[in-house]
Protein backbone atom coordinates (compact mmCIF):
# COMPACT_ATOMS: atom_id res chain seq x y z
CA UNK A 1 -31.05 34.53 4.89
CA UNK A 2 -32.82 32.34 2.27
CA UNK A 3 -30.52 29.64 2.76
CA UNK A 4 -30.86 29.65 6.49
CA UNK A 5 -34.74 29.41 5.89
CA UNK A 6 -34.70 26.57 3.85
CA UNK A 7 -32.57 24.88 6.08
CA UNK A 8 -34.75 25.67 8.85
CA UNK A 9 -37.59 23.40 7.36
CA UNK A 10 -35.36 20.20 8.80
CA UNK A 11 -36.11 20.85 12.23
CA UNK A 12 -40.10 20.63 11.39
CA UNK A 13 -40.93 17.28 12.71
CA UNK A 14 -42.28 15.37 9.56
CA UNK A 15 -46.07 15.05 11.41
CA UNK A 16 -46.23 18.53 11.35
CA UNK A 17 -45.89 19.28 7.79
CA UNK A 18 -49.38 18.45 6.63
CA UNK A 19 -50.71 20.54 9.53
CA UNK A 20 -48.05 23.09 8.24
CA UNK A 21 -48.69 22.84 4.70
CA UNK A 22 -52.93 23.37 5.44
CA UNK A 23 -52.83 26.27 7.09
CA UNK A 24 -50.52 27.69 4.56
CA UNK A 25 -52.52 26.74 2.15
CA UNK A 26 -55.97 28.39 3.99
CA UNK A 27 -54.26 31.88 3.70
CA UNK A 28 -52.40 31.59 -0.15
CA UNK A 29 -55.93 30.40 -1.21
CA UNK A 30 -57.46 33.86 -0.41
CA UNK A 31 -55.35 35.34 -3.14
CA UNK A 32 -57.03 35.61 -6.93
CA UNK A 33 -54.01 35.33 -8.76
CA UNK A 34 -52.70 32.65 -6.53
CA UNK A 35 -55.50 30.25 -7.34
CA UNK A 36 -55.32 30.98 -11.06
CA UNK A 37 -51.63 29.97 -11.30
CA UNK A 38 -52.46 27.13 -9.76
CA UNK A 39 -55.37 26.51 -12.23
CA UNK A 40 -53.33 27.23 -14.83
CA UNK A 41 -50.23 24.35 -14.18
CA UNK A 42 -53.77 21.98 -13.92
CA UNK A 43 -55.42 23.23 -17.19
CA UNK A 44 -51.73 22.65 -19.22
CA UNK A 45 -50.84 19.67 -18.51
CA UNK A 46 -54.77 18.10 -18.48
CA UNK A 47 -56.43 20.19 -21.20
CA UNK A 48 -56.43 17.45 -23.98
CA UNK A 49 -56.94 14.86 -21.75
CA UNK A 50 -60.22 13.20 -20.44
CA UNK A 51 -59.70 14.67 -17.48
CA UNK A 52 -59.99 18.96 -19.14
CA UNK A 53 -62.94 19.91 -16.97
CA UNK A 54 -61.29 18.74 -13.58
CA UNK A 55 -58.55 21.08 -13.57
CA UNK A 56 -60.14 23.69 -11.44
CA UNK A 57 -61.47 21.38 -8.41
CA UNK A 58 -57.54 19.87 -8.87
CA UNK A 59 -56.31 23.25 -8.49
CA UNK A 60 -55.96 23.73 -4.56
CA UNK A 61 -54.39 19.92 -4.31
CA UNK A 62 -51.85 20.31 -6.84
CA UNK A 63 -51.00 23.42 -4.81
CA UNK A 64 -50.98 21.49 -1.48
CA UNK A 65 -49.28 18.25 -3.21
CA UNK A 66 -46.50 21.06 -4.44
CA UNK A 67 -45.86 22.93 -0.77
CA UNK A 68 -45.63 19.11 0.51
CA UNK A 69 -42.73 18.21 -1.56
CA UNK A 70 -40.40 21.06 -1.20
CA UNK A 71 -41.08 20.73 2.89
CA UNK A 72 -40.63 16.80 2.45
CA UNK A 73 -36.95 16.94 0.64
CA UNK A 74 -35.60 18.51 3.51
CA UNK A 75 -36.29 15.09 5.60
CA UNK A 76 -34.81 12.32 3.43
CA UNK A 77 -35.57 9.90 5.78
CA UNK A 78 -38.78 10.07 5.01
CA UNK A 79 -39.12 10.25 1.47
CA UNK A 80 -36.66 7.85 0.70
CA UNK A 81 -39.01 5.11 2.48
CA UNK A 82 -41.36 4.73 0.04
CA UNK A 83 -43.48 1.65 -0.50
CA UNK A 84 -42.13 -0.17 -4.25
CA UNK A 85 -43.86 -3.13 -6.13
CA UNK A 86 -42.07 -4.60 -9.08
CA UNK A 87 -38.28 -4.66 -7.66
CA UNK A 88 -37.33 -7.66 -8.92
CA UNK A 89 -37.35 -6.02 -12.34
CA UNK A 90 -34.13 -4.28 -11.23
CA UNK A 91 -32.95 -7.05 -9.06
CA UNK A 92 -33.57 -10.87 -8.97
CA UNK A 93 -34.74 -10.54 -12.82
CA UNK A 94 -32.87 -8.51 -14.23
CA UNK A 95 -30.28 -9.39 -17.29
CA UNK A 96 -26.94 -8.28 -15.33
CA UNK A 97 -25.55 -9.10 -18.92
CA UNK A 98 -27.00 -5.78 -20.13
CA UNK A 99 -27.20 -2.33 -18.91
CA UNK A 100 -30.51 -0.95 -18.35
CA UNK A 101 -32.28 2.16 -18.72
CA UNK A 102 -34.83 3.68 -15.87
CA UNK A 103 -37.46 6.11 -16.82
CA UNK A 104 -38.97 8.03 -14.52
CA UNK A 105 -40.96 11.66 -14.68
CA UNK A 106 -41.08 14.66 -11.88
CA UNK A 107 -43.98 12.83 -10.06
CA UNK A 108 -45.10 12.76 -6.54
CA UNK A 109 -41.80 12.62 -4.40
CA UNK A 110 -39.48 11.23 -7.33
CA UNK A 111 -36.48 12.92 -5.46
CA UNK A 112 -36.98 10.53 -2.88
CA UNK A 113 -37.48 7.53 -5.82
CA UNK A 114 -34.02 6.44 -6.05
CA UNK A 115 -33.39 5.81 -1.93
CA UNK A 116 -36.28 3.69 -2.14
CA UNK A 117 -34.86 1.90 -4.82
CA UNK A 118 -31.68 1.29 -3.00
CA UNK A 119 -33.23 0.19 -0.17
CA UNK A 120 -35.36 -2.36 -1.52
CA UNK A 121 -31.90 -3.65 -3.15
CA UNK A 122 -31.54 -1.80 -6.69
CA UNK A 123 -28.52 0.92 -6.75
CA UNK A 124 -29.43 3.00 -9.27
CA UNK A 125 -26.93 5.78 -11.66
CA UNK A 126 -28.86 9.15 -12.57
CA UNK A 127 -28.35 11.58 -15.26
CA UNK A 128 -28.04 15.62 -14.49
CA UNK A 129 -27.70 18.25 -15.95
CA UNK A 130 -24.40 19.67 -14.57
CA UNK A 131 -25.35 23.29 -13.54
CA UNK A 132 -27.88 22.17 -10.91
CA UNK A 133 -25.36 19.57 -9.51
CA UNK A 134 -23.19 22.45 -9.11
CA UNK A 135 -22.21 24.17 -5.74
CA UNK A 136 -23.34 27.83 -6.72
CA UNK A 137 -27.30 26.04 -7.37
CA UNK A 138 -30.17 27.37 -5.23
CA UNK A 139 -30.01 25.55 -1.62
CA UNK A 140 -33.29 24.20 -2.68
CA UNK A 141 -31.71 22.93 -5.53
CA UNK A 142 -28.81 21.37 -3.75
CA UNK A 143 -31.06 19.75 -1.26
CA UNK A 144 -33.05 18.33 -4.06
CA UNK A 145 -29.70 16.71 -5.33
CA UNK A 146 -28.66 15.31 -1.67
CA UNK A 147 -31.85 13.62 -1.75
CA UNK A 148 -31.37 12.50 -4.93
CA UNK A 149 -27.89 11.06 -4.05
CA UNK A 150 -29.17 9.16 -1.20
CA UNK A 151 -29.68 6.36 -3.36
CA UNK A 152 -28.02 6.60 -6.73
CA UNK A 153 -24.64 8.34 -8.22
CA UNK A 154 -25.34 11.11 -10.02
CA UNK A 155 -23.84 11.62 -13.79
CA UNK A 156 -23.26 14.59 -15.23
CA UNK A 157 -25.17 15.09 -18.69
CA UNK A 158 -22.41 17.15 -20.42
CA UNK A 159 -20.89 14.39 -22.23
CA UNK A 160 -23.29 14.14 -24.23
CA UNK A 161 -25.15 10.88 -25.93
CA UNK A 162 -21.87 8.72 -26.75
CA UNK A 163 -20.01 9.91 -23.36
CA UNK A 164 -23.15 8.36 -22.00
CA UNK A 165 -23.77 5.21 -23.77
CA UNK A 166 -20.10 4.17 -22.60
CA UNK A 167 -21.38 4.28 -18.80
CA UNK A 168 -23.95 1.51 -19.79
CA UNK A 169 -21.74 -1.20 -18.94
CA UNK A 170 -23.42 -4.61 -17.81
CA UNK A 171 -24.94 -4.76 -14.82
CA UNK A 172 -25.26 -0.91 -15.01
CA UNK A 173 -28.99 0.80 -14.68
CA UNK A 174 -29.22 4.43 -15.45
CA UNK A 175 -31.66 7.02 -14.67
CA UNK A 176 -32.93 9.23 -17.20
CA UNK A 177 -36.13 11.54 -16.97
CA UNK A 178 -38.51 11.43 -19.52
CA UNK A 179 -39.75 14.32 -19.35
CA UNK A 180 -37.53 17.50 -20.32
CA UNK A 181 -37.33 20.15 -22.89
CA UNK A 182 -35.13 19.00 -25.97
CA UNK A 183 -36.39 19.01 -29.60
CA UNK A 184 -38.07 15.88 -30.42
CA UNK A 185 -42.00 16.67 -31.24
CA UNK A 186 -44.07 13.94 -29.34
CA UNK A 187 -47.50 13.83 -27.37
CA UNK A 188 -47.89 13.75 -24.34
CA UNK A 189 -51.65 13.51 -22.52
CA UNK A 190 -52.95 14.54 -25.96
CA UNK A 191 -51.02 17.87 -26.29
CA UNK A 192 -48.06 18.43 -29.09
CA UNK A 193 -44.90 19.23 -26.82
CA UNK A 194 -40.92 18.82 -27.47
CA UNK A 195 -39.27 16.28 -25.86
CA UNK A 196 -35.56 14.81 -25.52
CA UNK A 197 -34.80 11.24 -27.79
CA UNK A 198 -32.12 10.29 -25.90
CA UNK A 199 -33.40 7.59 -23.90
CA UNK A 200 -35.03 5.38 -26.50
CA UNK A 201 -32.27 5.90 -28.86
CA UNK A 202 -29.66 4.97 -26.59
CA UNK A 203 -31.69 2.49 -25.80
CA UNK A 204 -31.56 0.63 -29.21
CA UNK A 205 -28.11 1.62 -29.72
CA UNK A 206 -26.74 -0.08 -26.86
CA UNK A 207 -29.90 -3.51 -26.67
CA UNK A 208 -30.67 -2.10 -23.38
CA UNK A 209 -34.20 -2.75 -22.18
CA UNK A 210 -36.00 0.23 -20.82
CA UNK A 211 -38.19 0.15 -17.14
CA UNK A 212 -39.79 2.89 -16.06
CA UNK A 213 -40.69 3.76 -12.44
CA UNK A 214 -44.57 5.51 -11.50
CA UNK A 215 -45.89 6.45 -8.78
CA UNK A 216 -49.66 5.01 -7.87
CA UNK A 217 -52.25 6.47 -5.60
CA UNK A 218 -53.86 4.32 -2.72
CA UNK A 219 -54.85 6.08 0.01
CA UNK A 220 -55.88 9.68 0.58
CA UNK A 221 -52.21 9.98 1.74
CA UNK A 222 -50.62 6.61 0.48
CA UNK A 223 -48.72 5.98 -2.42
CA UNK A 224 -46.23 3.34 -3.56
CA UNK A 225 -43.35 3.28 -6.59
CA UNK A 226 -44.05 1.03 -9.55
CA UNK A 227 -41.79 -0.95 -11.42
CA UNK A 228 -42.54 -2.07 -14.75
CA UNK A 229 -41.33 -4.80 -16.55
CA UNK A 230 -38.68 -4.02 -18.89
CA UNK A 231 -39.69 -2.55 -22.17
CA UNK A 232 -37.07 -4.23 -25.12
CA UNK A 233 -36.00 -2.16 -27.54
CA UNK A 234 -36.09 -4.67 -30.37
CA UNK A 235 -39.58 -5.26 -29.65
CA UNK A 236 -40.13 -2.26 -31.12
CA UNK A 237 -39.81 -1.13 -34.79
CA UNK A 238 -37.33 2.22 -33.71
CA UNK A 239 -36.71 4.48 -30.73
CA UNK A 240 -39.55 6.67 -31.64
CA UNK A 241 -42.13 3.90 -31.29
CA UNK A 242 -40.49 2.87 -28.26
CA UNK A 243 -40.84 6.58 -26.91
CA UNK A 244 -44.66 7.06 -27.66
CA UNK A 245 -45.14 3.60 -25.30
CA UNK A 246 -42.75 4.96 -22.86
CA UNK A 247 -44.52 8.27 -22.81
CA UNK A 248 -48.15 6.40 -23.00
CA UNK A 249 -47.05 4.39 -19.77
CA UNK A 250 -46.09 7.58 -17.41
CA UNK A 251 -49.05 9.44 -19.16
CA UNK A 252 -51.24 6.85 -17.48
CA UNK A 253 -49.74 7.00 -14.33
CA UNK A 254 -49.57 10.81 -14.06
CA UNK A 255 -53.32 11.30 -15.50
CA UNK A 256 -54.86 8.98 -12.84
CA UNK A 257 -52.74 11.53 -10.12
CA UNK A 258 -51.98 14.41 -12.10
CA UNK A 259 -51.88 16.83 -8.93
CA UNK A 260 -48.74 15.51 -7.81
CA UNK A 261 -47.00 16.24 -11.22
CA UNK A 262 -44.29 18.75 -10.83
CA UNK A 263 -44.57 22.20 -12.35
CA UNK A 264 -46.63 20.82 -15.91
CA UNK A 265 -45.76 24.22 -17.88
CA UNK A 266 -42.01 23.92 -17.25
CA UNK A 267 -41.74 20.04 -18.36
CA UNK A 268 -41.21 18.95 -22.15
CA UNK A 269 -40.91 22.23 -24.21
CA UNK A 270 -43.55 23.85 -26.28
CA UNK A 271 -43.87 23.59 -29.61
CA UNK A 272 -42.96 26.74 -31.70
């Protein structure tokens, strides 16, 4: 029955989801502890920022930006259209001499990221983990994943750092996100979390320059994909230096639109 009602959501035409998604929101809203979980994802991920006091007007949009995307995966058409500035860092620019390393975090639509990569020319490889690639995940989960593989081939993670530094071959950019639970203590928007290493020190180990992907705010209801010119790692003086820019760079991004940040308590891991 669940899966059937998930499934159901593709027949919604996509102009009807914001209509959808409002009046959904009208009757949630009336519910105490509904608003304060809401508050709560708002005052984690913003309460060392600048931005502390604003996470209880941000409350009812980061609820609205978070019913949005789990209607929007199940039209991939649509979110795999995005507007993206900056291509030509993974295309007419780019060393095909070297592999290269995208960053991205669970922003905005970022399912939809990598189809509207590969349509504005840039074929992109992402890392998962391999039980929510598998066929017993959640149908929300799987849907996520055909999304996902709309525009990139996914990898699974179990291989581990080496198994994945061979699959940087020239020419070759993989997706990693920079935001997960491992058990590296960084910062991130002021607060002390754990995060994973693997990126940056892959990074150096292989001389592959790092670009990360954000999404920007332009409209009440417009946004567009970034693409940043490549970070190199032997610009930097190791892979943790390189991480704290990485992180600074999607910290920016997500702080000037943190509502459309995915679930803030369940990203990094906290510290013990």
């Amino acid at each position: 029955m669940i899966d059937l009602l998930q499934n159901a959501r593709r027949l919604v035409p996509v102009r009807a989801i914001p209509w959808i998604v409002d009046r959904r929101l009208e009757a949630v809203w009336r519910d105490p502890q509904y608003v304060e979980a809401q508050e709560k994802q708002m005052r984690y991920l913003l309460e060392y920022s600048p931005r502390a006091e604003e996470a209880p007007r941000l409350a009812r949009e980061y609820a609205r930006q978070s019913m949005l995307r789990t209607w929007m995966r199940w039209h991939p058409g649509a979110v795999t259209r995005q507007r993206v500035q900056g291509i030509e860092w993974l295309t007419s620019k780019q060393d095909t001499s070297r592999a290269a390393i995208l960053s991205f975090m669970h922003h905005n639509q970022y399912d939809g990221l990598f189809g509207s990569l590969a349509r504005a020319g840039a074929r992109i490889h992402v890392l998962a983990l391999d039980e929510v690639i598998s066929p017993e995940a959640p149908v929300q989960v799987r849907q996520h994943f055909r999304v996902v593989a709309k525009g990139a081939t996914l990898i699974p993670a179990g291989g581990g750092g080496s198994a994945i530094a061979e699959l940087l071959r020239p020419g070759v950019t993989l997706a990693i996100a920079s935001d997960v639970a491992s058990k590296t203590p960084v910062e991130f928007l002021g607060r002390p979390v754990l995060g994973a290493f693997g990126a940056p020190r892959i990074a150096f180990e292989t001389n592959s320059p790092v670009v990360l992907v954000t999404s920007v705010r332009d409209g009440a209801d417009s946004s567009y994909l970034q693409v940043h010119e490549p970070l190199e790692p032997l610009d930097f003086t190791d892979p943790r230096a390189l991480l704290n820019e990485m992180l600074r760079v999607h910290g920016e991004a997500i702080l000037a639109w943190p509502e459309a940040y995915e679930n803030p308590t369940t990203r990094f891991g906290p510290m013990p």
